[in-house]
Protein backbone atom coordinates (compact mmCIF):
# COMPACT_ATOMS: atom_id res chain seq x y z
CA UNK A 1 0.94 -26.37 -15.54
CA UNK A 2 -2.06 -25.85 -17.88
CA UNK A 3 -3.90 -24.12 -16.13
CA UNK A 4 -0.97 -21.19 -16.04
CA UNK A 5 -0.83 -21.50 -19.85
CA UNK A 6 -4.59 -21.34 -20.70
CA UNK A 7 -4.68 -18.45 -18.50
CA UNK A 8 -1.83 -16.54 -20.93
CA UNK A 9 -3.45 -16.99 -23.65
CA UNK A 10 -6.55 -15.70 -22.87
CA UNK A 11 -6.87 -11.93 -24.38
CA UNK A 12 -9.15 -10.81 -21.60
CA UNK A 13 -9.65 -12.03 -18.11
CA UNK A 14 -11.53 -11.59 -14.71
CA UNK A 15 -9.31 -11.63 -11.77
CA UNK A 16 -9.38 -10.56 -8.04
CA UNK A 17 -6.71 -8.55 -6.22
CA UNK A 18 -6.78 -9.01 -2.90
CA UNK A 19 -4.87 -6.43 -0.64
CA UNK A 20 -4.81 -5.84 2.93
CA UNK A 21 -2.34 -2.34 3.62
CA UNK A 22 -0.69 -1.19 6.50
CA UNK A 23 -3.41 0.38 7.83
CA UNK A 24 -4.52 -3.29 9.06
CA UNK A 25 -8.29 -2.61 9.08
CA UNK A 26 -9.24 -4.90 6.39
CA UNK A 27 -9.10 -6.97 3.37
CA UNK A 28 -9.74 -4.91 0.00
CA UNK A 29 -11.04 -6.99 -2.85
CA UNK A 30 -11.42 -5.30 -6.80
CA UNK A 31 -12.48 -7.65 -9.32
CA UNK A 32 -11.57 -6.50 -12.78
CA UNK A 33 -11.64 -7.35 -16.31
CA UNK A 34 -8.13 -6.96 -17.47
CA UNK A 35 -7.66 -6.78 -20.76
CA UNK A 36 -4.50 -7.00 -22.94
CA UNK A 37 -0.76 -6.94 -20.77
CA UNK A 38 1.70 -4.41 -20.51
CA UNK A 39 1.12 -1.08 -22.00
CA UNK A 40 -1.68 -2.53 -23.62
CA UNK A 41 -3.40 -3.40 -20.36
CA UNK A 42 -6.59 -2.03 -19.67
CA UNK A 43 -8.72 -2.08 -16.33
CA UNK A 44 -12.45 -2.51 -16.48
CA UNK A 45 -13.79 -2.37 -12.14
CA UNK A 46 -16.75 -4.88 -12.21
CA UNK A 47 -17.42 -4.97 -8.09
CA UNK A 48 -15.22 -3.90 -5.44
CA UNK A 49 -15.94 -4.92 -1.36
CA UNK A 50 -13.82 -4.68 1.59
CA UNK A 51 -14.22 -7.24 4.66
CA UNK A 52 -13.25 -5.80 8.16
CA UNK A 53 -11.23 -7.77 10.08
CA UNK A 54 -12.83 -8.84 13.42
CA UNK A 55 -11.26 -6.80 16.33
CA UNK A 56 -9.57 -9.84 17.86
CA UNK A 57 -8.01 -10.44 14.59
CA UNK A 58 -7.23 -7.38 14.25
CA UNK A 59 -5.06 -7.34 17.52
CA UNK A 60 -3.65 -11.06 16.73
CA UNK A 61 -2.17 -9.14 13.53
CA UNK A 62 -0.65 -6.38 15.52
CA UNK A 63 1.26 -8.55 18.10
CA UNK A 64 2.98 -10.25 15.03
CA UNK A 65 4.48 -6.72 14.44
CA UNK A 66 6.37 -6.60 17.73
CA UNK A 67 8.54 -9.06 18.23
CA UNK A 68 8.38 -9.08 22.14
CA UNK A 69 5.01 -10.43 21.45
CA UNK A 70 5.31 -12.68 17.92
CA UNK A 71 6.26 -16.12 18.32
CA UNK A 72 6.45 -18.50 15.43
CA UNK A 73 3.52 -20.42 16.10
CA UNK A 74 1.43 -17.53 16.03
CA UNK A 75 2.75 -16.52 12.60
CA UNK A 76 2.05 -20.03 11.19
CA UNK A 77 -1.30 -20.07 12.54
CA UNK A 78 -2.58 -16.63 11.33
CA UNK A 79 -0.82 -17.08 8.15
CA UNK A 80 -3.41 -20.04 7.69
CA UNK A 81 -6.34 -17.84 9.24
CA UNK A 82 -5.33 -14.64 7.02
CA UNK A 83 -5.56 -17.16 4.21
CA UNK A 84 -9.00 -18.14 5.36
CA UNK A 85 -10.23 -14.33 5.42
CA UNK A 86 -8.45 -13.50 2.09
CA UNK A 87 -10.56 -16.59 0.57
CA UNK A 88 -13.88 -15.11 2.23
CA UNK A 89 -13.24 -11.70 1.00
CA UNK A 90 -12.62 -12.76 -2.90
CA UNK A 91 -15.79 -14.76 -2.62
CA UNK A 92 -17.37 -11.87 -1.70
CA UNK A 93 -16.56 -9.35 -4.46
CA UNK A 94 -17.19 -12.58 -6.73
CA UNK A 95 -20.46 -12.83 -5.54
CA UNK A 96 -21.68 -9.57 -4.97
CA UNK A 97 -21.03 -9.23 -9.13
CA UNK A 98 -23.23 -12.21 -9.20
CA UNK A 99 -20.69 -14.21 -10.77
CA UNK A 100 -19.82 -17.72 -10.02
CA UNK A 101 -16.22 -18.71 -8.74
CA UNK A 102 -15.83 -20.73 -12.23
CA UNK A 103 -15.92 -17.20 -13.74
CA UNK A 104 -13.28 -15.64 -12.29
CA UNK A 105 -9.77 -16.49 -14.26
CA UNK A 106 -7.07 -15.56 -11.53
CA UNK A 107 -6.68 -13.77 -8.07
CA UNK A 108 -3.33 -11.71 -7.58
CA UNK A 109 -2.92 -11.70 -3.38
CA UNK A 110 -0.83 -9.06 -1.97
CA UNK A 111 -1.15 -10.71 1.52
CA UNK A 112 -0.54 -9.31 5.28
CA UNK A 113 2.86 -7.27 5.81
CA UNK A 114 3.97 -8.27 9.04
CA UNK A 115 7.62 -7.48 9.00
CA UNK A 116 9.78 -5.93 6.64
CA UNK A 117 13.47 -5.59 6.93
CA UNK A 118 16.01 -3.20 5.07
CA UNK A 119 19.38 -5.23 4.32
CA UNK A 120 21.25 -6.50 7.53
CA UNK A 121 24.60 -8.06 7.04
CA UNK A 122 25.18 -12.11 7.14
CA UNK A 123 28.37 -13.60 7.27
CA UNK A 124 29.57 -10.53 4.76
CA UNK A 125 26.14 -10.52 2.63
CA UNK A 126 23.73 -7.99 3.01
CA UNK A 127 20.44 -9.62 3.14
CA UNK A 128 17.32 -7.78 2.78
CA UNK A 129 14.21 -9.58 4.22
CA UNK A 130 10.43 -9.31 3.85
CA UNK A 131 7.22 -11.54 4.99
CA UNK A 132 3.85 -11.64 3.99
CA UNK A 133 0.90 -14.10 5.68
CA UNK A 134 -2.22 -14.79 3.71
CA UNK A 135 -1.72 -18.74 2.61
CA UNK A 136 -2.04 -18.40 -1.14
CA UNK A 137 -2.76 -22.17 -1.18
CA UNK A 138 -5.94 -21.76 1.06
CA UNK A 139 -7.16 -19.07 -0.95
CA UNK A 140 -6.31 -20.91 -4.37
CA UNK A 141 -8.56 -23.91 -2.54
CA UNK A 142 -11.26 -22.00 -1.01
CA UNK A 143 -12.07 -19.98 -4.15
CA UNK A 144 -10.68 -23.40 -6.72
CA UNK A 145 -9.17 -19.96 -8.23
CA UNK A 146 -5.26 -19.74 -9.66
CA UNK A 147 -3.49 -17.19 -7.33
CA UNK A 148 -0.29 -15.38 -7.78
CA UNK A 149 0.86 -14.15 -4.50
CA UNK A 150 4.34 -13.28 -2.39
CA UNK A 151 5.45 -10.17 -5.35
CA UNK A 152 7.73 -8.51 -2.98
CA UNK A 153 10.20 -11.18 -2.44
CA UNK A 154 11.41 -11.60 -6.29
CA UNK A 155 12.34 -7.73 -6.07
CA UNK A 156 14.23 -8.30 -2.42
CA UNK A 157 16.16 -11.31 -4.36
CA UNK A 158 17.21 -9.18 -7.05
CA UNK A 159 18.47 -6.74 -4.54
CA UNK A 160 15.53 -4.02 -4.16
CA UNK A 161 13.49 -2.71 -1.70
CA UNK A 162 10.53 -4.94 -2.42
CA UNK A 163 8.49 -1.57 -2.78
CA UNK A 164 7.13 0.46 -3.90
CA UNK A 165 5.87 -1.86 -6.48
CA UNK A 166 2.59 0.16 -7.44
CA UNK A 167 4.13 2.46 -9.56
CA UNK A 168 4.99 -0.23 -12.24
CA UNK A 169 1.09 -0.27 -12.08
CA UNK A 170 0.70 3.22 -12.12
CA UNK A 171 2.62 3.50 -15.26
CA UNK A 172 0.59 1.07 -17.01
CA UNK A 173 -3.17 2.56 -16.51
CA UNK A 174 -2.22 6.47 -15.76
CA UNK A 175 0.71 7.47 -18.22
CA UNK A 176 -0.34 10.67 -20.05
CA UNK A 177 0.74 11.92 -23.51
CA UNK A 178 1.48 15.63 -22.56
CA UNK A 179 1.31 16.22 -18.96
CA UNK A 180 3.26 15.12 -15.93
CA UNK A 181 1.25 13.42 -13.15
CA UNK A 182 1.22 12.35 -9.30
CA UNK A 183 0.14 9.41 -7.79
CA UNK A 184 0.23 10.60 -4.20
CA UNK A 185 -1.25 7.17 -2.39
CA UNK A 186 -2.69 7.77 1.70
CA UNK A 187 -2.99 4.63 3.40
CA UNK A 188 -1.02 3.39 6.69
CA UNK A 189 2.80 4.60 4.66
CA UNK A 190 2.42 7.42 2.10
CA UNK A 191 3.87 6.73 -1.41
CA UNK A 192 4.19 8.62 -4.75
CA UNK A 193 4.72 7.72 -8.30
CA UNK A 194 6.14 10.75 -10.89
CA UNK A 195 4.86 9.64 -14.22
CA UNK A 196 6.66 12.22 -16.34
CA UNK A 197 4.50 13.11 -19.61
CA UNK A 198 5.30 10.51 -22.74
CA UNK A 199 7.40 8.28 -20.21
CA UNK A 200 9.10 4.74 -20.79
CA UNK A 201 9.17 3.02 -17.51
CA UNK A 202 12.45 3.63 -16.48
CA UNK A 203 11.60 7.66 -16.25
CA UNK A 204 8.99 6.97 -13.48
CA UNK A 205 10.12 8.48 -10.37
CA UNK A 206 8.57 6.79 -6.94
CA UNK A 207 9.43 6.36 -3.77
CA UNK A 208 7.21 6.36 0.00
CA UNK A 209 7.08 9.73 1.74
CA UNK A 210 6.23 8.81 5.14
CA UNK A 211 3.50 8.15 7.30
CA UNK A 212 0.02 8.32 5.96
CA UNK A 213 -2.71 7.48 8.19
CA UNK A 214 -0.60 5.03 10.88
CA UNK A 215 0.12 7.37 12.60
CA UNK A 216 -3.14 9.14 12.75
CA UNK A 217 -5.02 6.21 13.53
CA UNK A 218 -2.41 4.81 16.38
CA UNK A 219 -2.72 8.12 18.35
CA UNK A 220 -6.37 8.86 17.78
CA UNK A 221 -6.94 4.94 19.31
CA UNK A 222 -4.76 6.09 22.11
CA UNK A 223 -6.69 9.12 22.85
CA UNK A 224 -10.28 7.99 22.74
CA UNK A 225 -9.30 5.24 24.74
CA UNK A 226 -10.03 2.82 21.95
CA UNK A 227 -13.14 4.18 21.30
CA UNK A 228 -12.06 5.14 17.78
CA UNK A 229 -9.37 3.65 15.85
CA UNK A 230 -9.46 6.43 13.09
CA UNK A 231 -10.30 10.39 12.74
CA UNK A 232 -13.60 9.53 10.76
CA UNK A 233 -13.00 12.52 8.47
CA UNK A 234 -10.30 14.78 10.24
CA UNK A 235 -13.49 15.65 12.65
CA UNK A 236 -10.72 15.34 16.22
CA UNK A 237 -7.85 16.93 13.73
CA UNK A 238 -10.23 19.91 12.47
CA UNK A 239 -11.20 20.55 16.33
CA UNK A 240 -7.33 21.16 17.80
CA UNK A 241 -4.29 23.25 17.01
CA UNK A 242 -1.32 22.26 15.67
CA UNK A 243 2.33 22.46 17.53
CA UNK A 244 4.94 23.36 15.01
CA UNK A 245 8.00 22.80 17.20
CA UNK A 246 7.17 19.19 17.50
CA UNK A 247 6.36 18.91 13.39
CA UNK A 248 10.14 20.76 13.44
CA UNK A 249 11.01 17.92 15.39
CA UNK A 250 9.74 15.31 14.31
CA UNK A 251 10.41 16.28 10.27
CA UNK A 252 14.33 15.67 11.52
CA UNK A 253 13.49 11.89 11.90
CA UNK A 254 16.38 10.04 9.35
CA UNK A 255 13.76 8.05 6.76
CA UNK A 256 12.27 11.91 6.25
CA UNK A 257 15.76 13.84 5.22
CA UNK A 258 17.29 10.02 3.52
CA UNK A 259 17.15 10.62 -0.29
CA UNK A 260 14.48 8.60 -2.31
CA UNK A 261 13.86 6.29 -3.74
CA UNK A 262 12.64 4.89 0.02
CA UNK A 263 10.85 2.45 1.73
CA UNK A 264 9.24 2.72 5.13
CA UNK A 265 6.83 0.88 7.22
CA UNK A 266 5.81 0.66 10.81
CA UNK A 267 9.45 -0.22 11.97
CA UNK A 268 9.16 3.65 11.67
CA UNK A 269 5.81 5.06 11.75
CA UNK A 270 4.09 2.35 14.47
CA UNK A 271 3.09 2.30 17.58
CA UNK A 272 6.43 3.33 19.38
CA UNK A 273 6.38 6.42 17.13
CA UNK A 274 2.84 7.55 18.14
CA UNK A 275 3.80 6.91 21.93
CA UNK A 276 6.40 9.21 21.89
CA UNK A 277 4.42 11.26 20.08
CA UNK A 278 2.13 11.29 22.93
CA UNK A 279 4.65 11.85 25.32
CA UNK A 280 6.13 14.78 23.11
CA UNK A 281 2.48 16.41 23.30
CA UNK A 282 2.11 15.95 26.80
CA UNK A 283 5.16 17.47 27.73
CA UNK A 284 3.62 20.40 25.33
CA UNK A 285 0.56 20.31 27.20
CA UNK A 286 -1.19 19.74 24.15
CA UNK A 287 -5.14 18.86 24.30
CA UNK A 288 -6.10 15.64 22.48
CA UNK A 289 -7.47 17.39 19.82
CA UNK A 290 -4.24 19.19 19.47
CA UNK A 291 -2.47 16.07 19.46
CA UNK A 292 -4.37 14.36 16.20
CA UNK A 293 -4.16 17.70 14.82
CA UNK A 294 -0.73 18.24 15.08
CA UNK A 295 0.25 14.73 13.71
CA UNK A 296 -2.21 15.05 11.31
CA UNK A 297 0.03 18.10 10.10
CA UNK A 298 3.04 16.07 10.05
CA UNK A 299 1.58 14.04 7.70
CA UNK A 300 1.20 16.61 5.31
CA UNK A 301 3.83 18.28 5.76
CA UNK A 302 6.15 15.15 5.08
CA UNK A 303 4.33 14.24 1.31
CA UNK A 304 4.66 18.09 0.38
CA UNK A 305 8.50 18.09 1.78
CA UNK A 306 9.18 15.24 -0.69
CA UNK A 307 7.54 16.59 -3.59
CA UNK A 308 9.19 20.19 -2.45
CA UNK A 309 12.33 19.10 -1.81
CA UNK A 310 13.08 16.09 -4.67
CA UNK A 311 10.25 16.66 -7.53
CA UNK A 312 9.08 20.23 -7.92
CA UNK A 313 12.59 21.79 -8.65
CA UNK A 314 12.84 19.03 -11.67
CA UNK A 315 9.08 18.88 -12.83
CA UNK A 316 6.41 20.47 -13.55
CA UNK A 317 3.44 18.78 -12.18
CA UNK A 318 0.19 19.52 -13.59
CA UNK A 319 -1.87 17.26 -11.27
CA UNK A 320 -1.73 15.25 -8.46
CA UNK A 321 -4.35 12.19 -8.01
CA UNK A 322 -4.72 10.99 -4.91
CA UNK A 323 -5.92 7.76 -3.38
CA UNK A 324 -6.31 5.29 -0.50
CA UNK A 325 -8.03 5.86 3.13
CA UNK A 326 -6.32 9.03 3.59
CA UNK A 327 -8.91 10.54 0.76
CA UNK A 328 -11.63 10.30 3.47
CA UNK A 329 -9.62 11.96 5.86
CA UNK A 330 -11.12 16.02 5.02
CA UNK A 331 -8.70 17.54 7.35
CA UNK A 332 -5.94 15.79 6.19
CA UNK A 333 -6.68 16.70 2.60
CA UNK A 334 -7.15 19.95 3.08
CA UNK A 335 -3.98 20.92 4.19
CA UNK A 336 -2.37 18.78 1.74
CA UNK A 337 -4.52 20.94 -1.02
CA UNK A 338 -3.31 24.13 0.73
CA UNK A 339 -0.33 22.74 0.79
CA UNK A 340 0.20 22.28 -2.53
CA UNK A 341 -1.63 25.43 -4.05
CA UNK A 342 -1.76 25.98 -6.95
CA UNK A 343 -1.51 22.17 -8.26
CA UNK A 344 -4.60 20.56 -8.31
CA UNK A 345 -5.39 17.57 -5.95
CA UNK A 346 -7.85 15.08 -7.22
CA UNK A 347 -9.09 11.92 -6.30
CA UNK A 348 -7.49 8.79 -8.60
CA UNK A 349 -9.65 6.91 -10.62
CA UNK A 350 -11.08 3.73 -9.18
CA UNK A 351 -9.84 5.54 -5.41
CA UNK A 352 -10.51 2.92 -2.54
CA UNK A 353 -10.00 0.15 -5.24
CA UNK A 354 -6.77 1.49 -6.52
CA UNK A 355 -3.95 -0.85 -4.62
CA UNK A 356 -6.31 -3.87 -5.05
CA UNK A 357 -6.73 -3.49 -8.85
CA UNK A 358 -2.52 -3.35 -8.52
CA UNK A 359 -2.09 -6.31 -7.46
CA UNK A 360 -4.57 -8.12 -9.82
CA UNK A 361 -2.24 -5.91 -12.85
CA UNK A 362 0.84 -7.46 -11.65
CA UNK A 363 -0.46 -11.13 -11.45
CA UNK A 364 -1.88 -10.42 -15.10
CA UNK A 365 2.18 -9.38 -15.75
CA UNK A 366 3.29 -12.54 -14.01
CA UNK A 367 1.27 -14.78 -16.32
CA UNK A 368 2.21 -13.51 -19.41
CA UNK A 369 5.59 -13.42 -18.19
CA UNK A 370 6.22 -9.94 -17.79
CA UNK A 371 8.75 -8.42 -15.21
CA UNK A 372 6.42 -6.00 -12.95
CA UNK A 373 9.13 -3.86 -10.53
CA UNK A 374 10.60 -1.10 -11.51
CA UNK A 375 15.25 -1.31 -10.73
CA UNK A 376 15.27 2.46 -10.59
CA UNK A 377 12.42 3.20 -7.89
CA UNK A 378 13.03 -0.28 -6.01
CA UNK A 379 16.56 -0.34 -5.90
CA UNK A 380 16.66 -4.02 -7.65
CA UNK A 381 19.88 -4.77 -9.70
CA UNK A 382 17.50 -6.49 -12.24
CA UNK A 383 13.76 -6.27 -13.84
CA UNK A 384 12.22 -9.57 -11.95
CA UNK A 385 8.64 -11.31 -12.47
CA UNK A 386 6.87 -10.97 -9.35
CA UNK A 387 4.65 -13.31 -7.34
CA UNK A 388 4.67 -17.01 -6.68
CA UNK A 389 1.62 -19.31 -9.04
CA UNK A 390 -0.19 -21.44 -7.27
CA UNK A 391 -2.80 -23.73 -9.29
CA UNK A 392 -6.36 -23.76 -8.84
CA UNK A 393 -7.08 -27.76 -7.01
CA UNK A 394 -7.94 -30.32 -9.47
């Protein structure tokens, strides 16, 4: 393919990562200048855009999650339509730089997470299994753009997790000298990276913590009826009181006392969760208010109870930089920062662009050939390439 070997020999380049999170609200797009590859690798953020998904969309996603609802058809359809909206997204970032398509090298596409399955045995294999829709050929047609897409599964083969696979990311643009850092990531599933100071790659620490805003935004659509499918800025949370025998409650669920490194997703943290969270708070009689509030509160408490329990008796963490929608969330963050005391929270460079510009690092990894998971966070026997190329049409 010449195309893939032009593309890895060019010094610097201008690609597109494309990632749409658990949080299901959207397509992020962050075009970058990358420049260089592995520890080398530096980030330049040229335009970065985000393209709702339209409510019915939006609940065509969600019934692929439950699979009383999901049918095949419907996954190959919206795996095409996902493609479709991934396309229109990159286009948009593209354009809103006022570049051209032809100037844009590469696009990295996480894709949709619709299911994602911890190892089940199969006639005496255990077989882990993970699926992401966004049709990386429609989006390598749409955009007549290269696209490296699908980096979970390469991990999965090699016997990991498939996640977290930011951290390999993290270690590239954030590793300090002299001090020990935190990613602490917020979106739908909480996740941290450890970046120990002067650390080779197989020192990072990272594993997911939890829920971060999926549960949040599940109960406060519940409670307003639809009216709001997020606490736009902790405003409900900030208004109730919080029930610590249900946080004691629900802090004994098994993914929050299992030992990292961890993965989690909404098999744990989705809708059925926030229902019985619900039904929990009834029971309480618990106002709505209280209700957000209190699961807002869960939420911190389960990222502090990981970096409690498994970092902070090992490390000594001089900051912690956080990112993702859970930044916007003031409530939220201010218990984490109280939390925490007296380790500073900040906000990560590049913030709401952060997982995007990830995924356009690790297609810049793929092309040159460079593994991009990390064995000792992901659980992988091996260090894999991730993503699948796909050429730009001639």
């Amino acid at each position: 393919m010449e195309s893939f070997h032009s593309l890895s020999n060019k010094e610097s380049k201008k690609i597109v990562g494309l990632m749409s999170g658990t949080s299901t609200d959207g397509v992020d797009a962050s075009l970058v200048e990358v420049t260089g590859k592995g520890l080398e690798t530096e980030v330049d953020l040229i335009a970065f855009e985000t393209l709702p998904f339209p409510e019915d969309i939006r609940r065509r996603i969600f019934e692929l999650f439950n699979p009383e609802k999901s049918s095949v058809d419907k996954i190959c359809q919206m795996n095409f339509l996902i493609g479709e909206i991934f396309a229109e997204t990159a286009i948009k970032v593209i354009k809103s730089a006022n570049l051209m398509l032809s100037n844009v090298d590469l696009i990295g596409s996480h894709g949709q997470t619709i299911y994602h399955l911890p190892p089940q045995k199969h006639a005496k294999k255990y077989v882990p299994s993970t699926l992401q829709i966004g049709e990386p050929a429609v989006i390598a047609h749409r955009t007549k753009t290269p696209v490296v897409a699908d980096f979970r599964v390469a991990d999965m083969a090699a016997g990991g997790q498939g996640a977290p696979l930011v951290s390999y990311v993290d270690f590239l643009l954030f590793r300090q000298q002299d001090k020990t850092i935190a990613l602490q990531n917020i979106g739908g599933i909480a996740n941290l990276t450890l970046i120990p100071a002067n650390a080779r790659a197989e020192q990072v620490v990272a594993s997911d913590t939890g829920p971060g805003n999926m549960i949040i935004d599940a109960v406060t659509e519940i409670v307003t009826n639809g009216r709001q499918q997020f606490d736009r800025d902790g405003q409900i949370a900030n208004q109730g009181r919080i029930c610590s025998q249900l946080i004691n409650k629900w802090m004994d669920h098994p993914f929050i006392k299992g030992i990292p490194p961890k993965t989690t997703g909404r098999e744990d943290f989705g809708q059925q969760f926030a229902m019985q969270a619900i039904k929990d708070s009834k029971d309480k009689k618990l106002s709505n208010a209280d209700i957000v509030a209190t699961v807002t509160e869960f939420t911190a408490q389960t990222i502090f109870y990981h970096y409690q329990t498994f970092l902070l008796p090992y490390h000594k963490i001089e900051k912690i930089l956080v990112s993702g929608g859970g930044i916007h969330n003031r409530t939220l963050i201010k218990r984490i920062s109280d939390l925490f005391d007296p380790i500073s929270i900040e906000s990560a460079p590049f913030n709401d662009a952060k997982e995007a510009i990830a995924f356009a690092v690790l297609a810049n990894e793929a092309i040159h050939g460079h593994t991009g998971n990390l064995p000792q966070v992901t659980g992988a026997t091996a260090s894999v390439i991730l993503g699948k190329f796909v050429p730009a049409p001639t």
